[in-house]
PDB file of N, CA and C in Angstrom:
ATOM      1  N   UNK A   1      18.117 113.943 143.672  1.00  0.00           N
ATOM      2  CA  UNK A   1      18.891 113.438 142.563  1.00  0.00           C
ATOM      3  C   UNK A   1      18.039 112.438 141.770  1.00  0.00           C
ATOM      4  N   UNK A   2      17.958 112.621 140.641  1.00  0.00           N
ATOM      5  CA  UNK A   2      16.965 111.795 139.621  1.00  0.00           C
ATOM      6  C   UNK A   2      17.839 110.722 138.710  1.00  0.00           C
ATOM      7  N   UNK A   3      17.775 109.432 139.061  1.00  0.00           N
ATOM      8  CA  UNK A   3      18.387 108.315 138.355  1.00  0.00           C
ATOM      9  C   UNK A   3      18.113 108.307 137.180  1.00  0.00           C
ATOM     10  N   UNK A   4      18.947 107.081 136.197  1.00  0.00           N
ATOM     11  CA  UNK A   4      18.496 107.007 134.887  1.00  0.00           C
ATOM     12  C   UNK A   4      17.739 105.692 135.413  1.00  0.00           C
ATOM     13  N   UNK A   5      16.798 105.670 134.336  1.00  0.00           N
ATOM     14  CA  UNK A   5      16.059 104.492 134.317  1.00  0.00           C
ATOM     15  C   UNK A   5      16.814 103.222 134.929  1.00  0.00           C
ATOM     16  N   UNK A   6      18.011 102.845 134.086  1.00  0.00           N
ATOM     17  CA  UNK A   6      18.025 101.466 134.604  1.00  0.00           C
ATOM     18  C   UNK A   6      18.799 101.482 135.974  1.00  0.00           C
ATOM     19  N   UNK A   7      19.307 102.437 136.460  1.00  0.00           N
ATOM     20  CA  UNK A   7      19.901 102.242 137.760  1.00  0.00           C
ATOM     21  C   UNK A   7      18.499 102.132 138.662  1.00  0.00           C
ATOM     22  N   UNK A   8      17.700 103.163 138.335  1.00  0.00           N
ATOM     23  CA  UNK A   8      16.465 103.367 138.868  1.00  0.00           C
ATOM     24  C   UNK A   8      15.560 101.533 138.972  1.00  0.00           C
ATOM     25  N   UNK A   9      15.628 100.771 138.178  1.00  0.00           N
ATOM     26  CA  UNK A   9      15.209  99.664 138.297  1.00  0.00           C
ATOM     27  C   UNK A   9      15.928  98.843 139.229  1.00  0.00           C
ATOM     28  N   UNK A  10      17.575  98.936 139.223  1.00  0.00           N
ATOM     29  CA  UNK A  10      17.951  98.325 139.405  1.00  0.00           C
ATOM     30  C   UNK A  10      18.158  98.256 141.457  1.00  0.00           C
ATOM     31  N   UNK A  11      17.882  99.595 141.750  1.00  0.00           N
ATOM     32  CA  UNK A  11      17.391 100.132 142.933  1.00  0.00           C
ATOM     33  C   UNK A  11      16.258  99.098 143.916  1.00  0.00           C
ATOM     34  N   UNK A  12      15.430  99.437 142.744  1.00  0.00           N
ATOM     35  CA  UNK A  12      13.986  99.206 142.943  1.00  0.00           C
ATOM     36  C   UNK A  12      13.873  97.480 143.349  1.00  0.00           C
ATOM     37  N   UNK A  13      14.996  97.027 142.545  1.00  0.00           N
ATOM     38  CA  UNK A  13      14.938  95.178 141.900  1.00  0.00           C
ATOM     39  C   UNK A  13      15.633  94.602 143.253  1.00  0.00           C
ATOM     40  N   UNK A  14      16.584  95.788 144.064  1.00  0.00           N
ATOM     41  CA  UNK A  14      17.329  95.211 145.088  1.00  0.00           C
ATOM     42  C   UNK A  14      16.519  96.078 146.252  1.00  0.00           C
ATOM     43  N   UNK A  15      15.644  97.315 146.490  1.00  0.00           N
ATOM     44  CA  UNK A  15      15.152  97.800 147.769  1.00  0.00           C
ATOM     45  C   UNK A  15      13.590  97.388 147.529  1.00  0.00           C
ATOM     46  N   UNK A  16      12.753  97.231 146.813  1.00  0.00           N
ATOM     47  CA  UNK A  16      11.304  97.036 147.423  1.00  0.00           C
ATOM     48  C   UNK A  16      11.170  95.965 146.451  1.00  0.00           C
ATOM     49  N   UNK A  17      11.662  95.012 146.055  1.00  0.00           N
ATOM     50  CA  UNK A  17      11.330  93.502 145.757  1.00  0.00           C
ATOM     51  C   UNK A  17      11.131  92.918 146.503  1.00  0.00           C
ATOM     52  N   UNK A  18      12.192  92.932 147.439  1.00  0.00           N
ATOM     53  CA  UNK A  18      11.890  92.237 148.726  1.00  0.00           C
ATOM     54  C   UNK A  18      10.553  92.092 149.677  1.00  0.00           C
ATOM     55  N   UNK A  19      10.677  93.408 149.568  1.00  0.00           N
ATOM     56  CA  UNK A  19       9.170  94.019 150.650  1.00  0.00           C
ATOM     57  C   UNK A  19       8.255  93.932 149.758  1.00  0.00           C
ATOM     58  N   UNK A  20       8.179  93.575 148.487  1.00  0.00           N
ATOM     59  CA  UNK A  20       6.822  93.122 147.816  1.00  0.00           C
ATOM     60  C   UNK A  20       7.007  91.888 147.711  1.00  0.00           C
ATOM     61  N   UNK A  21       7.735  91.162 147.918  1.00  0.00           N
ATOM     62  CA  UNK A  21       7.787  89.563 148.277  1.00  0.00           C
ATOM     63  C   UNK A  21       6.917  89.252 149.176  1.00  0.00           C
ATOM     64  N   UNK A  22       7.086  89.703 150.644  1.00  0.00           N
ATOM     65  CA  UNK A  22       7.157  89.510 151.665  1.00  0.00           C
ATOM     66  C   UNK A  22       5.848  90.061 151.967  1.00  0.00           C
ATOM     67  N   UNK A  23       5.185  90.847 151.636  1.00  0.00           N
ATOM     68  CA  UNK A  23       4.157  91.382 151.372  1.00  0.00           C
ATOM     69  C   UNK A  23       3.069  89.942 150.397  1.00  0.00           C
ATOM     70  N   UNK A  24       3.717  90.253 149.250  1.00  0.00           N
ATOM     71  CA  UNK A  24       3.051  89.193 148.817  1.00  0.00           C
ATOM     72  C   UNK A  24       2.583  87.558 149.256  1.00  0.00           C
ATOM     73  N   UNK A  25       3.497  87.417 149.876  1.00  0.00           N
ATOM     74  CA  UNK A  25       3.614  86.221 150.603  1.00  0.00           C
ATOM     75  C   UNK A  25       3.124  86.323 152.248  1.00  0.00           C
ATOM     76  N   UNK A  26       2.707  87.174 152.566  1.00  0.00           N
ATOM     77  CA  UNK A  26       2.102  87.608 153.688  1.00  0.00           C
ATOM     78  C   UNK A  26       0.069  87.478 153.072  1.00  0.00           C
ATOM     79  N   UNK A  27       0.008  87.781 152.058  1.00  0.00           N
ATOM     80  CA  UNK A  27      -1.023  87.851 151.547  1.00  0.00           C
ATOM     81  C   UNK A  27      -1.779  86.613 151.228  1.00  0.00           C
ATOM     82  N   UNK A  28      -0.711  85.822 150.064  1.00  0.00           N
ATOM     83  CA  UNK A  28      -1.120  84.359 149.966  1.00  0.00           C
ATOM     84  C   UNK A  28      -1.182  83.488 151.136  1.00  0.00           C
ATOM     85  N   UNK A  29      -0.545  83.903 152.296  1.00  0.00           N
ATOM     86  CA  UNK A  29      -1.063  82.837 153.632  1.00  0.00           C
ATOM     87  C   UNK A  29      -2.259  83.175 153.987  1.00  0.00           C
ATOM     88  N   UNK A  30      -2.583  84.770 154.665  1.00  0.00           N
ATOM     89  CA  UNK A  30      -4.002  85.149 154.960  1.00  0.00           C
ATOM     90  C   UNK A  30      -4.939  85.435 154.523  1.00  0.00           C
ATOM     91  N   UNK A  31      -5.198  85.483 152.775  1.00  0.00           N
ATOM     92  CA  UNK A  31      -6.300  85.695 152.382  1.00  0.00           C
ATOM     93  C   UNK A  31      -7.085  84.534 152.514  1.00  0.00           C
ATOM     94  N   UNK A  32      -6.958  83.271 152.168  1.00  0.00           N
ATOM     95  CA  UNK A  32      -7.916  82.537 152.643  1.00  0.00           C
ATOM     96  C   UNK A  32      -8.754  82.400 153.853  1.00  0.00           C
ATOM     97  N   UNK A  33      -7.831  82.752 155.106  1.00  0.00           N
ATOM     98  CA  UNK A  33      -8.690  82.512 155.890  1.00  0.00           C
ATOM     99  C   UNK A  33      -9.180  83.808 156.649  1.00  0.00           C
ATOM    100  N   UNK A  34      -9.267  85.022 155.758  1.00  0.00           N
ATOM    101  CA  UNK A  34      -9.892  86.407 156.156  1.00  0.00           C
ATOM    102  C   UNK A  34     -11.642  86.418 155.346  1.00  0.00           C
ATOM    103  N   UNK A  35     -12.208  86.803 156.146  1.00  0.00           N
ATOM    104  CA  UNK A  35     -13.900  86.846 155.721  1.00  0.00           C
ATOM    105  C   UNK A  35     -13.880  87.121 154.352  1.00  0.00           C
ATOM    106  N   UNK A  36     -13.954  87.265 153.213  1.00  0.00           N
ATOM    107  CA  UNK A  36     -14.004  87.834 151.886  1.00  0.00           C
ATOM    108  C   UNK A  36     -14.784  89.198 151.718  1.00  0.00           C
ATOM    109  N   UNK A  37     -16.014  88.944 152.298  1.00  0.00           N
ATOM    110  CA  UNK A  37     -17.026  90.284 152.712  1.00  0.00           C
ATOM    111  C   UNK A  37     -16.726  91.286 153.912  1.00  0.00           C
ATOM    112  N   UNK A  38     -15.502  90.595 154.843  1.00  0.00           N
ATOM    113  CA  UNK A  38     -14.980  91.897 155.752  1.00  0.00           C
ATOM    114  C   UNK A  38     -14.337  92.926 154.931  1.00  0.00           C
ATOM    115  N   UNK A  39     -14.139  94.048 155.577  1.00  0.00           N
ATOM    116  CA  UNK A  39     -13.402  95.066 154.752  1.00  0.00           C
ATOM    117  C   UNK A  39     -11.758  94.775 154.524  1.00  0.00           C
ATOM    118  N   UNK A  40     -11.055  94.136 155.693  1.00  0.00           N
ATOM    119  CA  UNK A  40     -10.068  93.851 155.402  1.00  0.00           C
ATOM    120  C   UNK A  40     -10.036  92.580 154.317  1.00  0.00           C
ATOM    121  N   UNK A  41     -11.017  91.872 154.125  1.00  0.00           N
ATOM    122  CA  UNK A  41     -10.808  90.606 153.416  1.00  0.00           C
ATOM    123  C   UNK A  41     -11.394  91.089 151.798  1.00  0.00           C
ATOM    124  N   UNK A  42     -11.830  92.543 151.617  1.00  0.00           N
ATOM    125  CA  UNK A  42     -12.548  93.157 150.595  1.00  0.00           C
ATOM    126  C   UNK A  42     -10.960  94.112 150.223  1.00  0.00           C
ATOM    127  N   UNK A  43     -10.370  94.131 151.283  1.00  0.00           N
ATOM    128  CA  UNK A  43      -9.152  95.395 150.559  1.00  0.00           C
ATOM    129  C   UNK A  43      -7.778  94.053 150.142  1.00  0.00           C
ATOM    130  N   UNK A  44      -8.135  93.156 150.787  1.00  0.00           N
ATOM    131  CA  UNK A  44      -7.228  92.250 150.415  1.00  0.00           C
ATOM    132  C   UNK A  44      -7.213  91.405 148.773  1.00  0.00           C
ATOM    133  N   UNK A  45      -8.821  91.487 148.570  1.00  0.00           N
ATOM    134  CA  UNK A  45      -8.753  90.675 147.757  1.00  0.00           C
ATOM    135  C   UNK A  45      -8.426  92.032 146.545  1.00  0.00           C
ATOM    136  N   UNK A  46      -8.887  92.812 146.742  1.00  0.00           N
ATOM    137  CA  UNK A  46      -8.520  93.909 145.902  1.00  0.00           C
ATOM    138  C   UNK A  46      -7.049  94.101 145.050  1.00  0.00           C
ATOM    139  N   UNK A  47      -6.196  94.039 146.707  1.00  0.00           N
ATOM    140  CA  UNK A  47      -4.643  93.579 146.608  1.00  0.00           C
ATOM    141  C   UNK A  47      -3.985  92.593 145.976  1.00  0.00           C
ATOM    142  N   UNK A  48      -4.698  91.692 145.930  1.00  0.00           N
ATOM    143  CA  UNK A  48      -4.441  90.315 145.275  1.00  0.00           C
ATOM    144  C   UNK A  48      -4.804  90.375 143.904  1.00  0.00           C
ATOM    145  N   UNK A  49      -5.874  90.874 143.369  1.00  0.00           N
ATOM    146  CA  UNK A  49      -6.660  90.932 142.043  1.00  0.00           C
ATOM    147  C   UNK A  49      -5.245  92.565 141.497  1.00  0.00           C
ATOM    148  N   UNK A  50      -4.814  93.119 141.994  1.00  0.00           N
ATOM    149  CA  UNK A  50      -4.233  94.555 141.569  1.00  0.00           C
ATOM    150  C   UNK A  50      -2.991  94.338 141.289  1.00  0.00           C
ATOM    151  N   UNK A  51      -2.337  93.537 142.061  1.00  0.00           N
ATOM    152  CA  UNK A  51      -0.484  92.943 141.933  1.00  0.00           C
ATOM    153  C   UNK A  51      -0.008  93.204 140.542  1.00  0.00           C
ATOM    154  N   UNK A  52      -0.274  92.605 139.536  1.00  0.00           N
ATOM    155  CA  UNK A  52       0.401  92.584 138.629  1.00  0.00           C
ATOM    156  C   UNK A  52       0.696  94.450 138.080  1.00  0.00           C
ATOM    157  N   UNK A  53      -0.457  95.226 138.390  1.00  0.00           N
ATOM    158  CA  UNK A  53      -0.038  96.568 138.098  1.00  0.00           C
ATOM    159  C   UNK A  53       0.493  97.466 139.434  1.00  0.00           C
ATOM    160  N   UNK A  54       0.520  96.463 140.576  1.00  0.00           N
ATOM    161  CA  UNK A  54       1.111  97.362 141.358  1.00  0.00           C
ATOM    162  C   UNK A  54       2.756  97.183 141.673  1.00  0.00           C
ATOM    163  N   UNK A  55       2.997  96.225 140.826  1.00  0.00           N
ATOM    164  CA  UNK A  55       4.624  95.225 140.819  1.00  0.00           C
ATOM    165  C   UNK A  55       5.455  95.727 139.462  1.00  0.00           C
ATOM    166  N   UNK A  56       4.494  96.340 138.544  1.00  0.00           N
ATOM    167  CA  UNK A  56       5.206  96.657 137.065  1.00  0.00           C
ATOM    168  C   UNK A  56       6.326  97.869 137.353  1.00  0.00           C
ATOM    169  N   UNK A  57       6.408  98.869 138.459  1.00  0.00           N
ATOM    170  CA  UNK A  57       7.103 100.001 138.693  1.00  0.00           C
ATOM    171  C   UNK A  57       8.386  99.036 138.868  1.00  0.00           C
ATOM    172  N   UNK A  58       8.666  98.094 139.368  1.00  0.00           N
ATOM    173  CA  UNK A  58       9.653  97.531 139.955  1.00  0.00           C
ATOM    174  C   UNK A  58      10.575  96.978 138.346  1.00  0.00           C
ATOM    175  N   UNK A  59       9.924  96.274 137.501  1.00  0.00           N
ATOM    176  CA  UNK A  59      10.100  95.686 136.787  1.00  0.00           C
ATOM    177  C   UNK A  59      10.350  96.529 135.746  1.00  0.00           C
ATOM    178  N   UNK A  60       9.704  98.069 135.492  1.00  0.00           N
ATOM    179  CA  UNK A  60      10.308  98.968 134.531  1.00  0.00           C
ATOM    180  C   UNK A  60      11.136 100.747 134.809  1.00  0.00           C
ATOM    181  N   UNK A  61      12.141 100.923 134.933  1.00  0.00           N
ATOM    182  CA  UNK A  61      12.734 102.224 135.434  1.00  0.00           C
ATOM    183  C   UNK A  61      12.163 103.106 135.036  1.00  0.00           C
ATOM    184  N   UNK A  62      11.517 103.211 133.889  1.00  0.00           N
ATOM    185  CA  UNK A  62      10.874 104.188 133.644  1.00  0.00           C
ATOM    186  C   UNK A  62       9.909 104.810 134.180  1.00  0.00           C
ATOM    187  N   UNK A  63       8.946 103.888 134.508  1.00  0.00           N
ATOM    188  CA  UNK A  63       7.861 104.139 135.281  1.00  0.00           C
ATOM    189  C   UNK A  63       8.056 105.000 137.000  1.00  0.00           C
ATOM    190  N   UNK A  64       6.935 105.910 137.381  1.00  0.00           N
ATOM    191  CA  UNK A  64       7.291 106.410 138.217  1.00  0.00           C
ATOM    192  C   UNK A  64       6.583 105.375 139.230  1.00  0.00           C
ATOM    193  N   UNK A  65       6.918 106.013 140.716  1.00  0.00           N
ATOM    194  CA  UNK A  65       6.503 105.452 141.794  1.00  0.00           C
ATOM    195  C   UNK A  65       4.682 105.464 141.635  1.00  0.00           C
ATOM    196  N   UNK A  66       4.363 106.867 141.705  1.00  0.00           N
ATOM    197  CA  UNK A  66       3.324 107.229 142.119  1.00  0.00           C
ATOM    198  C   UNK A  66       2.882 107.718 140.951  1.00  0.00           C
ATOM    199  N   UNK A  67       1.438 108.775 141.271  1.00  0.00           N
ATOM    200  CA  UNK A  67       1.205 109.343 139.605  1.00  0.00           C
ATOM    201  C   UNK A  67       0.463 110.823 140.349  1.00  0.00           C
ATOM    202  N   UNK A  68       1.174 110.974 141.262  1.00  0.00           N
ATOM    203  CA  UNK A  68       1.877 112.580 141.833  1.00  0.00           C
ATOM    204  C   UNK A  68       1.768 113.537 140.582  1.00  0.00           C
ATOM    205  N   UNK A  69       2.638 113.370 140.054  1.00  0.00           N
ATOM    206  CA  UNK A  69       2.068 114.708 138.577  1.00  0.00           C
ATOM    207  C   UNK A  69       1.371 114.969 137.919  1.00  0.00           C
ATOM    208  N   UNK A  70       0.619 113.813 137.322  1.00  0.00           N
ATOM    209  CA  UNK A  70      -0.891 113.693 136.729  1.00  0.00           C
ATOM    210  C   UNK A  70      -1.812 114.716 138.193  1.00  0.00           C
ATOM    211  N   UNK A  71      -2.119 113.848 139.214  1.00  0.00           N
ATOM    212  CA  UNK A  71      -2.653 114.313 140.155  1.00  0.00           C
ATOM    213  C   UNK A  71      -2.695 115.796 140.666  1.00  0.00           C
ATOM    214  N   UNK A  72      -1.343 116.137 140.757  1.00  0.00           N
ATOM    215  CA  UNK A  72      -1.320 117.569 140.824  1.00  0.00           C
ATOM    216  C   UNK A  72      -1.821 118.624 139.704  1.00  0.00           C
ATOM    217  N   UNK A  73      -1.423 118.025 138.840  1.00  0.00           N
ATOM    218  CA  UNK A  73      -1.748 118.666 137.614  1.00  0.00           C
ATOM    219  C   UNK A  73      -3.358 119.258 137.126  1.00  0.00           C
ATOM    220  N   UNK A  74      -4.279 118.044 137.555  1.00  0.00           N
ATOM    221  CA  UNK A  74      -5.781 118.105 137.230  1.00  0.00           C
ATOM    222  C   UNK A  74      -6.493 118.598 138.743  1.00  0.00           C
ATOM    223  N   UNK A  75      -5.483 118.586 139.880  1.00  0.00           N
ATOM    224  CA  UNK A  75      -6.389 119.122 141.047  1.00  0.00           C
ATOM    225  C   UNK A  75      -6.067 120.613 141.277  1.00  0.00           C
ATOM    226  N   UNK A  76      -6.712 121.822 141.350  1.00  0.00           N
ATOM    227  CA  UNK A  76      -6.662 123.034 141.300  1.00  0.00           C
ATOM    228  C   UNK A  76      -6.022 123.582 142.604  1.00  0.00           C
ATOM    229  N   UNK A  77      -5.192 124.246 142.458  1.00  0.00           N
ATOM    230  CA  UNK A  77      -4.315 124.367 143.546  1.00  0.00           C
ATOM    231  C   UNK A  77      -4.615 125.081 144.999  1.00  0.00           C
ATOM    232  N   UNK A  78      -5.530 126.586 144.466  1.00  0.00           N
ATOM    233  CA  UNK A  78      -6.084 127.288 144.780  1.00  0.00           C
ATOM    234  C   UNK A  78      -8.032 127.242 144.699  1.00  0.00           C
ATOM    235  N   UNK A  79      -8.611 126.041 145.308  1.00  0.00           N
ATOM    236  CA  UNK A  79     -10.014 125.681 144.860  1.00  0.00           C
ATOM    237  C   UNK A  79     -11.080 127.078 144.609  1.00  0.00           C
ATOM    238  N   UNK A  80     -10.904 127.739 146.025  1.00  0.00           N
ATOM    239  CA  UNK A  80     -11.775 128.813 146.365  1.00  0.00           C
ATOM    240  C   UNK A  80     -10.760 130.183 145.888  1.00  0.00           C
ATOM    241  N   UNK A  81      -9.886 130.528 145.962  1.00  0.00           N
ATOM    242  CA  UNK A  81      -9.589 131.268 145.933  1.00  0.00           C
ATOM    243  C   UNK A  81      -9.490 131.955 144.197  1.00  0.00           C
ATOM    244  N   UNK A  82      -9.617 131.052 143.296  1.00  0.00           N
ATOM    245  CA  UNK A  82      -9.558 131.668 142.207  1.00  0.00           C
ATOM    246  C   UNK A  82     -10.825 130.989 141.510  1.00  0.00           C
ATOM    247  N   UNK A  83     -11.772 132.562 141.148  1.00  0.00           N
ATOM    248  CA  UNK A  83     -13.264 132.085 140.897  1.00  0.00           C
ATOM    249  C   UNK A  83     -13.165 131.513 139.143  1.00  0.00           C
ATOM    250  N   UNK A  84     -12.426 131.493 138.539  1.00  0.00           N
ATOM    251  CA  UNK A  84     -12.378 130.874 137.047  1.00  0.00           C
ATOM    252  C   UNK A  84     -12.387 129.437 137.307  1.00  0.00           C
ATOM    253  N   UNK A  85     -11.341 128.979 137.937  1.00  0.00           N
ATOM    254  CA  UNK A  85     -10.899 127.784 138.418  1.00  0.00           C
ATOM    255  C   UNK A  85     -12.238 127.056 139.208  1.00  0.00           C
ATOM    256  N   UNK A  86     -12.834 127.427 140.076  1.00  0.00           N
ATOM    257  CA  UNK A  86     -13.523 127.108 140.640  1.00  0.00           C
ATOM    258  C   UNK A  86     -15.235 126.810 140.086  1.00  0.00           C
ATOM    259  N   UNK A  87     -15.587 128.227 139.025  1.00  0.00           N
ATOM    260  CA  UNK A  87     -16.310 128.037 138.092  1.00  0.00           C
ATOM    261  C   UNK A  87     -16.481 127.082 137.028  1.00  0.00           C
ATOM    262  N   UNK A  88     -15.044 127.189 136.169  1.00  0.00           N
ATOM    263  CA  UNK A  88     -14.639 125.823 135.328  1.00  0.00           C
ATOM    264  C   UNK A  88     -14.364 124.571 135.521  1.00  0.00           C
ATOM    265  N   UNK A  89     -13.922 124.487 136.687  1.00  0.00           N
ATOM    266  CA  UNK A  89     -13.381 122.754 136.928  1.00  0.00           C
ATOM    267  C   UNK A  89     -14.804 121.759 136.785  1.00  0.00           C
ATOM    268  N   UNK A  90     -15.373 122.452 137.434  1.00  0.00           N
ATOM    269  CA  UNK A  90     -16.783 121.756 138.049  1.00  0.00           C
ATOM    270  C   UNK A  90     -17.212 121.053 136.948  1.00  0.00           C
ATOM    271  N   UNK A  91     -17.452 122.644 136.035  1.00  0.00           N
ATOM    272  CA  UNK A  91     -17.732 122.218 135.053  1.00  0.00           C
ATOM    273  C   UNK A  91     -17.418 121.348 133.849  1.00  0.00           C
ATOM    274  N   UNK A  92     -16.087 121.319 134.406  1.00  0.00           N
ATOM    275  CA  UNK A  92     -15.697 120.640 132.891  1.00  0.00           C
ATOM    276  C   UNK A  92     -15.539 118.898 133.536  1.00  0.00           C
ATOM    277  N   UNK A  93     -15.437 118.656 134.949  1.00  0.00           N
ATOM    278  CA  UNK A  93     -15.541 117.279 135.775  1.00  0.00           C
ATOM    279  C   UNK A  93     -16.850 116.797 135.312  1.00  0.00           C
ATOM    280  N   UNK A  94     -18.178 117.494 135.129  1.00  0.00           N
ATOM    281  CA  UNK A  94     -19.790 117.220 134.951  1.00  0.00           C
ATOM    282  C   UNK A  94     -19.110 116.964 133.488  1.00  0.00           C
ATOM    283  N   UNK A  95     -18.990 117.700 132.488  1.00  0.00           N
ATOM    284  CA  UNK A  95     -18.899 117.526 130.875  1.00  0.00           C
ATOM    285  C   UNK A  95     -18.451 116.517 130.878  1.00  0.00           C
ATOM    286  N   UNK A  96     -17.662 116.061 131.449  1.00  0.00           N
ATOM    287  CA  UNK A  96     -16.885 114.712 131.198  1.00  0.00           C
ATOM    288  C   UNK A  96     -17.906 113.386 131.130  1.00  0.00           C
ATOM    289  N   UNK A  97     -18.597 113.345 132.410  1.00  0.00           N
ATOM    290  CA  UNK A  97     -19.025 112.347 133.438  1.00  0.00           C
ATOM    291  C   UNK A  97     -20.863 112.571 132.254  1.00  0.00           C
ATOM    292  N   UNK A  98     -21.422 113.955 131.985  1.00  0.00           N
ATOM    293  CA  UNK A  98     -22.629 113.800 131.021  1.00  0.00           C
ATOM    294  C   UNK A  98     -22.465 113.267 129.548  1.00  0.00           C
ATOM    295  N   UNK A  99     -20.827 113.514 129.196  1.00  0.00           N
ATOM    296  CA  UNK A  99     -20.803 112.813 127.626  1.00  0.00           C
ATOM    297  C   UNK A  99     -21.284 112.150 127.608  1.00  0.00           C
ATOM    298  N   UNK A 100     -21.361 110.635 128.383  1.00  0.00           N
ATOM    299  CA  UNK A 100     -21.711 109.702 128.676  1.00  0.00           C
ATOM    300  C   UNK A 100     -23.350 109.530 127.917  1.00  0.00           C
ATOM    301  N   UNK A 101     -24.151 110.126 128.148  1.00  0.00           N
ATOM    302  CA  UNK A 101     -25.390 110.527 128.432  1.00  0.00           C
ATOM    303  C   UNK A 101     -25.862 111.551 126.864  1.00  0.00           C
ATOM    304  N   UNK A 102     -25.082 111.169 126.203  1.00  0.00           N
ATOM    305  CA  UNK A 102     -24.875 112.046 125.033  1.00  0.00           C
ATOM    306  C   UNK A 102     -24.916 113.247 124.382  1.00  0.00           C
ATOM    307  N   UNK A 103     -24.936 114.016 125.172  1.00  0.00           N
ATOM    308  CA  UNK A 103     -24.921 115.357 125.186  1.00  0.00           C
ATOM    309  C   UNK A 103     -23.658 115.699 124.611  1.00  0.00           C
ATOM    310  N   UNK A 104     -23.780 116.885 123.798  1.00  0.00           N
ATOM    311  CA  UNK A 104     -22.905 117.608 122.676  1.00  0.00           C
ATOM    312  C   UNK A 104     -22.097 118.489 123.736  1.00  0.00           C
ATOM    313  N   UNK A 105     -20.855 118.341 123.861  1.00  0.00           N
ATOM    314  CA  UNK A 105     -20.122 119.758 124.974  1.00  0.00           C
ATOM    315  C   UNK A 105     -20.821 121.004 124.593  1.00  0.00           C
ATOM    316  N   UNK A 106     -20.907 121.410 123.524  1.00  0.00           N
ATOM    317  CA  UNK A 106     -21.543 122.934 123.399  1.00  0.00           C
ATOM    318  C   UNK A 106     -22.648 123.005 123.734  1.00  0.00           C
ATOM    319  N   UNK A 107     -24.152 121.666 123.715  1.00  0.00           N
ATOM    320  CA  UNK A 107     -24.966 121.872 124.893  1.00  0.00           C
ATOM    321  C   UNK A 107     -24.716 121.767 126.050  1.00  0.00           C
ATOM    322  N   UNK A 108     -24.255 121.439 126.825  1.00  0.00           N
ATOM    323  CA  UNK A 108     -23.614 120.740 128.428  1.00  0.00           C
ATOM    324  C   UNK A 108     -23.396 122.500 128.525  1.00  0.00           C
ATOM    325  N   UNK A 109     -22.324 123.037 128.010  1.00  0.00           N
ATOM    326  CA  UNK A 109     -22.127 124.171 127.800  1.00  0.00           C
ATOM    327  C   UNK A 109     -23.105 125.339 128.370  1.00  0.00           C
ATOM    328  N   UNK A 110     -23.873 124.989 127.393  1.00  0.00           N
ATOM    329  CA  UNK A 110     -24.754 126.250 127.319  1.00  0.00           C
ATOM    330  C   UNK A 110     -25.939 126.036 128.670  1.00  0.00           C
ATOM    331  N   UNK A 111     -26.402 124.466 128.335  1.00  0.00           N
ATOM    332  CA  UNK A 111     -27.261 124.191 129.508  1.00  0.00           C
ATOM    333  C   UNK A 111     -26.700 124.449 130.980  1.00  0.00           C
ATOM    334  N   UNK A 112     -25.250 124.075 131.996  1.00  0.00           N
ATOM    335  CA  UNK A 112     -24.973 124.783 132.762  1.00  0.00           C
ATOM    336  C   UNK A 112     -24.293 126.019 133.008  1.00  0.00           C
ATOM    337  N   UNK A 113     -24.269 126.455 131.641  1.00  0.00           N
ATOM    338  CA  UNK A 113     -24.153 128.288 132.317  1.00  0.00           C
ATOM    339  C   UNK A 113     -25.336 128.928 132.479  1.00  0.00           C
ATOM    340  N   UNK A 114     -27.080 128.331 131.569  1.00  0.00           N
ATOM    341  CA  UNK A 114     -27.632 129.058 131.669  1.00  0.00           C
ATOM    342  C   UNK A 114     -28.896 128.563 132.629  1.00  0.00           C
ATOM    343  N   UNK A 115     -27.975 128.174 133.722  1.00  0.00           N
ATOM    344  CA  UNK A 115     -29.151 127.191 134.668  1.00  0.00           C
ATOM    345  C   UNK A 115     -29.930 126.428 134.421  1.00  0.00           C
ATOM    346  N   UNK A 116     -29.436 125.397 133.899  1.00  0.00           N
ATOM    347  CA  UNK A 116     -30.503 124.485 133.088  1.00  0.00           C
ATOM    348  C   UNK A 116     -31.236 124.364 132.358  1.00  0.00           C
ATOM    349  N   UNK A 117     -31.257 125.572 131.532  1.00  0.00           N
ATOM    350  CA  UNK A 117     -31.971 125.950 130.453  1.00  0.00           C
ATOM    351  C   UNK A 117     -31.264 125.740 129.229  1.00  0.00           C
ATOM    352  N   UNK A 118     -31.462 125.130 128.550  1.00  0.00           N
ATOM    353  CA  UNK A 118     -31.033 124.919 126.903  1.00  0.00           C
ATOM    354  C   UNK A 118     -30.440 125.763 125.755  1.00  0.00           C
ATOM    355  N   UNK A 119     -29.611 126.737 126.188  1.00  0.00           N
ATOM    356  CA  UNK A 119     -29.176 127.508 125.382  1.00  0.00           C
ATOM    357  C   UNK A 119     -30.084 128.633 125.408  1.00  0.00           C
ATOM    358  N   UNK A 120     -30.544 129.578 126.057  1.00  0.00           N
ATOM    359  CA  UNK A 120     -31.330 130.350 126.309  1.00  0.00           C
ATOM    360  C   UNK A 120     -31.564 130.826 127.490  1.00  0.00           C
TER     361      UNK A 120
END
């Protein structure tokens, strides 16, 4: 069953406020005296520096929990089993990550379909 927004907040304002209180306040006692460079004192401070966007779901109904649909959406369902999918993703994850690096998509393009060769 899918709430409207503001009941959906209003859920949220009375079931995990609390437990992000309590949480939170679990945090402000032990981060000081956790190593900063341990991993727990590296995921903590993380936690501490992240709050304000990990507390906004609570504060707006709209917003979802998670980001489950985005996620599903861009990860291929079937990796191996469907060779387009598997051919293209790659590719278009690299196009993304070489824009950077200034390359034109229609070279990126051409250079990994034609094994590293430049359009040719």
């Amino acid at each position: 069953m899918v709430l409207p927004a503001e009941e959906r907040q209003r859920v949220r304002q009375v079931r995990a406020l609390p437990l992000l209180a309590d949480i939170r306040s679990w945090l402000d006692e032990h981060l000081p005296i956790v190593p900063p460079r341990s991993a727990l004192g590296k995921a903590m401070n993380y936690a501490h520096k992240q709050w304000p966007k990990l507390i906004v779901f609570v504060e707006d109904g709209r917003l979802r929990i998670d980001n489950n649909l985005t996620e599903n959406a861009i990860r291929p369902r079937h990796w191996l089993t469907h060779r387009l999918r598997c051919i293209n993703a790659p590719l278009t994850y690299s196009a993304a990550i070489t824009k950077k690096r200034c390359l034109a998509p229609s070279e990126f393009a051409g250079i990994a379909r034609n094994g590293c060769r430049p359009n040719g």
